[in-house]
N, C-alpha and C. Protein backbone atom coordinates (compact mmCIF):
# COMPACT_ATOMS: atom_id res chain seq x y z
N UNK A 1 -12.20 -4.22 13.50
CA UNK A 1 -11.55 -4.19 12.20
C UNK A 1 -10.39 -3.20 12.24
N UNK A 2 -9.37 -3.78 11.51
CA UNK A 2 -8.00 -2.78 12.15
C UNK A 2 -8.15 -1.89 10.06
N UNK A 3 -7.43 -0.42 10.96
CA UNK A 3 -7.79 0.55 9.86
C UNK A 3 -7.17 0.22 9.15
N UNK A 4 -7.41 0.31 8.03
CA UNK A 4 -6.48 0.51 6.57
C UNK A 4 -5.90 1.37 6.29
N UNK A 5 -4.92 1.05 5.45
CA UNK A 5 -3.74 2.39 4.41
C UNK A 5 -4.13 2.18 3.19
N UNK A 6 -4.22 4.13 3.32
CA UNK A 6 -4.75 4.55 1.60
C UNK A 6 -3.41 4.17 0.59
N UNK A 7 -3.77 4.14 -0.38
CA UNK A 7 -2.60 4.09 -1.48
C UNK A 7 -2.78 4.41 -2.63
N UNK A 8 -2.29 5.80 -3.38
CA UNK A 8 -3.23 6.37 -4.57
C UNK A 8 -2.21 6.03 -5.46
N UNK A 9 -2.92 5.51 -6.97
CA UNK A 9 -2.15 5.43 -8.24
C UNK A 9 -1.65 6.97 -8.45
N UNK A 10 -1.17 6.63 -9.49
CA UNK A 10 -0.34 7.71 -10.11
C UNK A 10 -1.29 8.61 -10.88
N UNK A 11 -2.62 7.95 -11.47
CA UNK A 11 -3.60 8.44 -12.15
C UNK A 11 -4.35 8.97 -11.02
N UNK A 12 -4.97 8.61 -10.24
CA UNK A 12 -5.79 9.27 -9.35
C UNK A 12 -5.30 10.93 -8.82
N UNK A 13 -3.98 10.48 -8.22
CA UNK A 13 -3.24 11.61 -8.07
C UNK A 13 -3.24 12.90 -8.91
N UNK A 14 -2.90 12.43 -10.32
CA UNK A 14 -2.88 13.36 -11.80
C UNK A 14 -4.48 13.72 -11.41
N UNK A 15 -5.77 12.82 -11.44
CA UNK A 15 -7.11 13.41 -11.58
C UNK A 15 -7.40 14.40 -10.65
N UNK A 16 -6.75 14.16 -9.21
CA UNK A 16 -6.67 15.16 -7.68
C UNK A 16 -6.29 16.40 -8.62
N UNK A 17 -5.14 16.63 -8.77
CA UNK A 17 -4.14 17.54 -9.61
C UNK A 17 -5.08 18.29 -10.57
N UNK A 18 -5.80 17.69 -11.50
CA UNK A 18 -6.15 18.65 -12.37
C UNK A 18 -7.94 19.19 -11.72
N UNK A 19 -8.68 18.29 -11.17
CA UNK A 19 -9.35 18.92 -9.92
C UNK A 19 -9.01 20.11 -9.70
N UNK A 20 -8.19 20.54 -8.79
CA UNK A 20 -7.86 21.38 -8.49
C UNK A 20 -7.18 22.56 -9.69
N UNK A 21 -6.59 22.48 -10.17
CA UNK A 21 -5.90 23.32 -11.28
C UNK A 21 -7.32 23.95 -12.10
N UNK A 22 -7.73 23.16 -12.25
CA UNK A 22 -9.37 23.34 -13.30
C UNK A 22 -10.26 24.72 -12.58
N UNK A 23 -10.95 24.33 -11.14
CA UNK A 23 -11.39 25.02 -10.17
C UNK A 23 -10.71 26.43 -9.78
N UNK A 24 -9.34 25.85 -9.54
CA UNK A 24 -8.45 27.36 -9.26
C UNK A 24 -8.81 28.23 -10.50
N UNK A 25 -8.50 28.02 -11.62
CA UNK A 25 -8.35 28.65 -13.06
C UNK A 25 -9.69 29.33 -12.95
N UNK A 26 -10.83 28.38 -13.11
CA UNK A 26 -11.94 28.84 -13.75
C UNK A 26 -12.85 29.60 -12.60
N UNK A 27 -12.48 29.68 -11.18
CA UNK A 27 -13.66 29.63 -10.20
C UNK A 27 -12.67 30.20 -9.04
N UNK A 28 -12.30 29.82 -8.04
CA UNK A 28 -11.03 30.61 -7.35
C UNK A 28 -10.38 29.76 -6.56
N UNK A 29 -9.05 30.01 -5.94
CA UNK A 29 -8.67 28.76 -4.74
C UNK A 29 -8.95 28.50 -3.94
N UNK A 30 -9.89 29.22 -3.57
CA UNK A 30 -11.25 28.93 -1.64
C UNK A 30 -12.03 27.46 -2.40
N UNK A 31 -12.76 27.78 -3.20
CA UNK A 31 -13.24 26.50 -3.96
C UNK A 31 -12.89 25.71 -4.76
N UNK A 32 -11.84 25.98 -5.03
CA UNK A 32 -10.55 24.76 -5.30
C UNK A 32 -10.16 24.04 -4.32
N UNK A 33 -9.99 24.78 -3.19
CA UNK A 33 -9.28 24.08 -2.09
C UNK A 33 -10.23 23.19 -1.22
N UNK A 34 -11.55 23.93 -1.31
CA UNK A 34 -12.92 23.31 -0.19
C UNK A 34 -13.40 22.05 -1.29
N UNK A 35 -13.26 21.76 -2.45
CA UNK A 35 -13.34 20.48 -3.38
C UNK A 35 -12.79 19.59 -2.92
N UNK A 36 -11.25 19.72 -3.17
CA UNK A 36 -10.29 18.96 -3.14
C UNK A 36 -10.11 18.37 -1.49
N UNK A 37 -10.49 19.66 -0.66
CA UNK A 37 -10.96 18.98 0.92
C UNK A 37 -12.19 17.80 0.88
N UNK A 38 -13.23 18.14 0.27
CA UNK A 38 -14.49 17.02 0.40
C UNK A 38 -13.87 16.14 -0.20
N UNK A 39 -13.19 15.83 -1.22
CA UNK A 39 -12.62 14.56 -1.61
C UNK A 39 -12.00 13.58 -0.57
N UNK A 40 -10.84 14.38 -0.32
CA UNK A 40 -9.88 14.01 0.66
C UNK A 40 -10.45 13.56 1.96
N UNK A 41 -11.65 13.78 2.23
CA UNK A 41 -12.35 13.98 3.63
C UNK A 41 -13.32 12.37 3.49
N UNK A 42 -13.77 12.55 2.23
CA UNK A 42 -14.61 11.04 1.88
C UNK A 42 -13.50 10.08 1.59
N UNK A 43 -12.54 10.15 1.05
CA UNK A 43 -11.51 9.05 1.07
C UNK A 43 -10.93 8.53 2.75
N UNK A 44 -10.90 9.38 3.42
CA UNK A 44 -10.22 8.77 4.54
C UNK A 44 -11.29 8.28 5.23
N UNK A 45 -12.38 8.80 4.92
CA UNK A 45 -13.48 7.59 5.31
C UNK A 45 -13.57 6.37 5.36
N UNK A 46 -12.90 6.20 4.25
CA UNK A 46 -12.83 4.21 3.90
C UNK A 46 -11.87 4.01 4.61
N UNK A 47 -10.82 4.85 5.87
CA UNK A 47 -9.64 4.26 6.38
C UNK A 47 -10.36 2.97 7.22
N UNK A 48 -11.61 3.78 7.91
CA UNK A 48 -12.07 2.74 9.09
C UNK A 48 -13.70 2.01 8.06
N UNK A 49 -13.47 2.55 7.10
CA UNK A 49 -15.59 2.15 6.42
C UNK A 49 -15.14 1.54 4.97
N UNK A 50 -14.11 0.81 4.66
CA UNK A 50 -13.65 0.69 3.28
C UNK A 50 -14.97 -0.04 2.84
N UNK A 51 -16.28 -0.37 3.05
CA UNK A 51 -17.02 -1.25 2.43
C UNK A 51 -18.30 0.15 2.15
N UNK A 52 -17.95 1.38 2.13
CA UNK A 52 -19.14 2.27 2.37
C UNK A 52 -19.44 1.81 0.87
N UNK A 53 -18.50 2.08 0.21
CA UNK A 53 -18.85 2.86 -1.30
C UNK A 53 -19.29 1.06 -1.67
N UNK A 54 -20.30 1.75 -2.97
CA UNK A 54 -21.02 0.32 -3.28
C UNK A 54 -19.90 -0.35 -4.95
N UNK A 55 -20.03 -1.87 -5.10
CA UNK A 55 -19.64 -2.43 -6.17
C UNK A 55 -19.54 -1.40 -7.52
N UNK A 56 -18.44 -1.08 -8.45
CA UNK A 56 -18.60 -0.50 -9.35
C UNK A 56 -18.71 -1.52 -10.30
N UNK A 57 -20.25 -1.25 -11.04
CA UNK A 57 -20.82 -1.72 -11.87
C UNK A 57 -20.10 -2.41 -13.66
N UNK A 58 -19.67 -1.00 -13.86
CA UNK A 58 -19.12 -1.06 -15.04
C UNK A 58 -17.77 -1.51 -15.10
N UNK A 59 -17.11 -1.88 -14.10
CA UNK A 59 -15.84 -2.57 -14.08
C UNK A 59 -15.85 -3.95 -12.95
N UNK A 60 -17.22 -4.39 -12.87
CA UNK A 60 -17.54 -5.82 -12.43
C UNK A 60 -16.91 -7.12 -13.44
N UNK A 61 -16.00 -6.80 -14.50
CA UNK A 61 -15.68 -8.09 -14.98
C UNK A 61 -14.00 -7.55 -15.27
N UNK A 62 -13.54 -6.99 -14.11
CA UNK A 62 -11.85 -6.89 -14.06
C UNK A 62 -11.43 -7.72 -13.18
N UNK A 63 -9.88 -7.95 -13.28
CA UNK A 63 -9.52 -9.04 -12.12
C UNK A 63 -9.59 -8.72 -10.71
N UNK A 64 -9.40 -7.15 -10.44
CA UNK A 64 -10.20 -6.95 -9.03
C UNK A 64 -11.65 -6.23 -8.47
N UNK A 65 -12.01 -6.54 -7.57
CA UNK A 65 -13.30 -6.12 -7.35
C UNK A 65 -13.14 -4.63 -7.14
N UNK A 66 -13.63 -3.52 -7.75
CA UNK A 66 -13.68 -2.33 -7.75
C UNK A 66 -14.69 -1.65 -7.11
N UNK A 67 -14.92 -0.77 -6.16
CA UNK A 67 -15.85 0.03 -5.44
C UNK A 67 -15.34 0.95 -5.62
N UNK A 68 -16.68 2.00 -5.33
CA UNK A 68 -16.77 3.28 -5.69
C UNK A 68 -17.69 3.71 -4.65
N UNK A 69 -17.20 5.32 -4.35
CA UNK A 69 -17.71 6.18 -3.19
C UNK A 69 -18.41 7.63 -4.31
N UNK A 70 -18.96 8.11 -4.10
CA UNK A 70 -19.29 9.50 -4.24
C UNK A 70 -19.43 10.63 -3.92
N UNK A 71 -18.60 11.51 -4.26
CA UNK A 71 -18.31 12.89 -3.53
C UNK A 71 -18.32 14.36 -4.46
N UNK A 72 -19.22 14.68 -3.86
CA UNK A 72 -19.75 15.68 -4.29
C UNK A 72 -20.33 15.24 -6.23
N UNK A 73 -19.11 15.92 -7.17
CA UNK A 73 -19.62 15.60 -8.88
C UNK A 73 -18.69 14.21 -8.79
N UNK A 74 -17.99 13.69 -8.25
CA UNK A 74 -16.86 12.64 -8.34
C UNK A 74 -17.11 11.33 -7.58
N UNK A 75 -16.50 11.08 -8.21
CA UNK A 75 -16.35 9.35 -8.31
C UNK A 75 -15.20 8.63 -7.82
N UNK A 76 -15.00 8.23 -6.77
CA UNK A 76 -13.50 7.80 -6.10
C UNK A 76 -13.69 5.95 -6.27
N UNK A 77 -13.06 5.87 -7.07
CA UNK A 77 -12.88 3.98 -7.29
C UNK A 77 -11.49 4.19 -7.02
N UNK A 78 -11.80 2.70 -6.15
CA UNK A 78 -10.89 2.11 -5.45
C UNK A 78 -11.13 0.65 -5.49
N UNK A 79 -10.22 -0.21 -4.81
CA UNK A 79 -9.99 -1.06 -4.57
C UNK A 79 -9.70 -1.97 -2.78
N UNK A 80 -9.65 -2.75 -2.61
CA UNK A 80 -9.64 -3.50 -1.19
C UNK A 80 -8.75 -4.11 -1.14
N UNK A 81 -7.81 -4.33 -0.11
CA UNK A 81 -6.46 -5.48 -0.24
C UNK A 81 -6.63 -6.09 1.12
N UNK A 82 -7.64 -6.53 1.72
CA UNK A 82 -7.81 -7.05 3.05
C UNK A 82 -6.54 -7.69 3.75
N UNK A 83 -6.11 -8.53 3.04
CA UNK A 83 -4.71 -9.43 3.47
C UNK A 83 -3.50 -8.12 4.38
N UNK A 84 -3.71 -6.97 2.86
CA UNK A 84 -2.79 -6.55 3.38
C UNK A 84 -3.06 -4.86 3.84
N UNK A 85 -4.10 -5.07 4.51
CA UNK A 85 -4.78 -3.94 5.18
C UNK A 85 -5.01 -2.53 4.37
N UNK A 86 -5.21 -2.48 2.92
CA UNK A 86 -4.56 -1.15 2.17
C UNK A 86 -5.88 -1.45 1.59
N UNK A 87 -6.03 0.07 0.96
CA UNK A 87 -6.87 0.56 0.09
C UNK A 87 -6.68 1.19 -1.02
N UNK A 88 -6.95 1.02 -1.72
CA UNK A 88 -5.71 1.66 -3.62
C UNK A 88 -6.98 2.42 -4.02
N UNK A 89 -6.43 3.81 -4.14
CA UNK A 89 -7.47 4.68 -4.89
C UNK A 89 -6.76 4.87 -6.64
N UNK A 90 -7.73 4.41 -7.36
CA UNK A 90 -6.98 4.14 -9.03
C UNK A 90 -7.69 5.32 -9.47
N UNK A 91 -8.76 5.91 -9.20
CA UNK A 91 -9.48 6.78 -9.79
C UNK A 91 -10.13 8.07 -9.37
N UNK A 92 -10.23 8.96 -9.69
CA UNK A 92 -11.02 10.13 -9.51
C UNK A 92 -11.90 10.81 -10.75
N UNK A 93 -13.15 9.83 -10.73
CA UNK A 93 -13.92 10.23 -12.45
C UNK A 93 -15.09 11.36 -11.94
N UNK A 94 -15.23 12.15 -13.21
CA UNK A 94 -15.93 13.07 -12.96
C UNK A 94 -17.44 12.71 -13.06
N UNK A 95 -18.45 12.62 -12.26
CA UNK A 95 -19.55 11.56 -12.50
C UNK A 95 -20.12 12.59 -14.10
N UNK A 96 -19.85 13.80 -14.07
CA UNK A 96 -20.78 14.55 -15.56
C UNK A 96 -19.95 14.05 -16.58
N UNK A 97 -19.34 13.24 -17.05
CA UNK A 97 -18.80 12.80 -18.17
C UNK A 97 -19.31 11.26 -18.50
N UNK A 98 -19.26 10.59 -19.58
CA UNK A 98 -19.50 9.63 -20.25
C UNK A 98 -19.41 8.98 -19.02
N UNK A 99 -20.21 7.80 -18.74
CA UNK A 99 -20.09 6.85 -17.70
C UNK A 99 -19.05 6.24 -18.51
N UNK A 100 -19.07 5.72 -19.23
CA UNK A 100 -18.80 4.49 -19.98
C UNK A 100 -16.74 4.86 -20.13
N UNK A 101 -16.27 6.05 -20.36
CA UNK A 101 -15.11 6.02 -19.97
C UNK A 101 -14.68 5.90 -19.12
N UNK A 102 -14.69 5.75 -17.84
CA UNK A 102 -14.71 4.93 -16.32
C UNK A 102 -13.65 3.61 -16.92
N UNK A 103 -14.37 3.06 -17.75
CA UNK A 103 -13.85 1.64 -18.10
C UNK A 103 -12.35 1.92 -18.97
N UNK A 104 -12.05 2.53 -19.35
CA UNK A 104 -11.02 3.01 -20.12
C UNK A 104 -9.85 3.33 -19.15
N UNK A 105 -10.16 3.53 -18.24
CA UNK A 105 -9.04 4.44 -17.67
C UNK A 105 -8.83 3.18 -16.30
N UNK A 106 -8.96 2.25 -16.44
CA UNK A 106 -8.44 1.02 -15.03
C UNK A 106 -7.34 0.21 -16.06
């Protein structure tokens, strides 16, 4: 299976972003930075494993099939583009918040 390319929305990015900003503020930048590493570290996972993360449930009736990985408190939904070898990360949800806003934000 030939690897895939990541490709992050503009939102995911913003969720990376305040990740980090949040952590720095409240806690310090060693563990701001070692977060935002485990993220980054489970995403490039799917370069060569894009099928790890299982079906996301609550967005099973959008026009694309959505999977989701879990890392550490977070939630990395993404997407699959087999044709064209890419992987679209749309999301970074915090799993301690409302499940149900997940659906709001695709």
């Amino acid at each position: 299976m030939k690897r895939k390319r990541i490709i992050w929305s503009k939102f995911a990015g913003k969720q990376l972003d305040n990740i980090f900003d949040y952590y720095k503020k409240r806690v310090s930048l060693r563990v701001s930075l070692k977060i935002i590493q485990s993220i980054i570290t489970d995403i490039e996972k799917l370069e060569n494993n894009p099928f790890i993360g299982q079906h996301e449930e609550l967005l099973k009736n959008r026009k694309h099939e959505y999977r989701s990985l879990i890392s550490k408190n977070y939630k990395i939904v993404y997407t699959i583009d087999d044709l064209n070898q890419i992987i679209r990360i749309y999301d970074i949800f915090d799993t301690r918040q409302n499940p149900k806003k997940i659906i709001k934000n695709k």
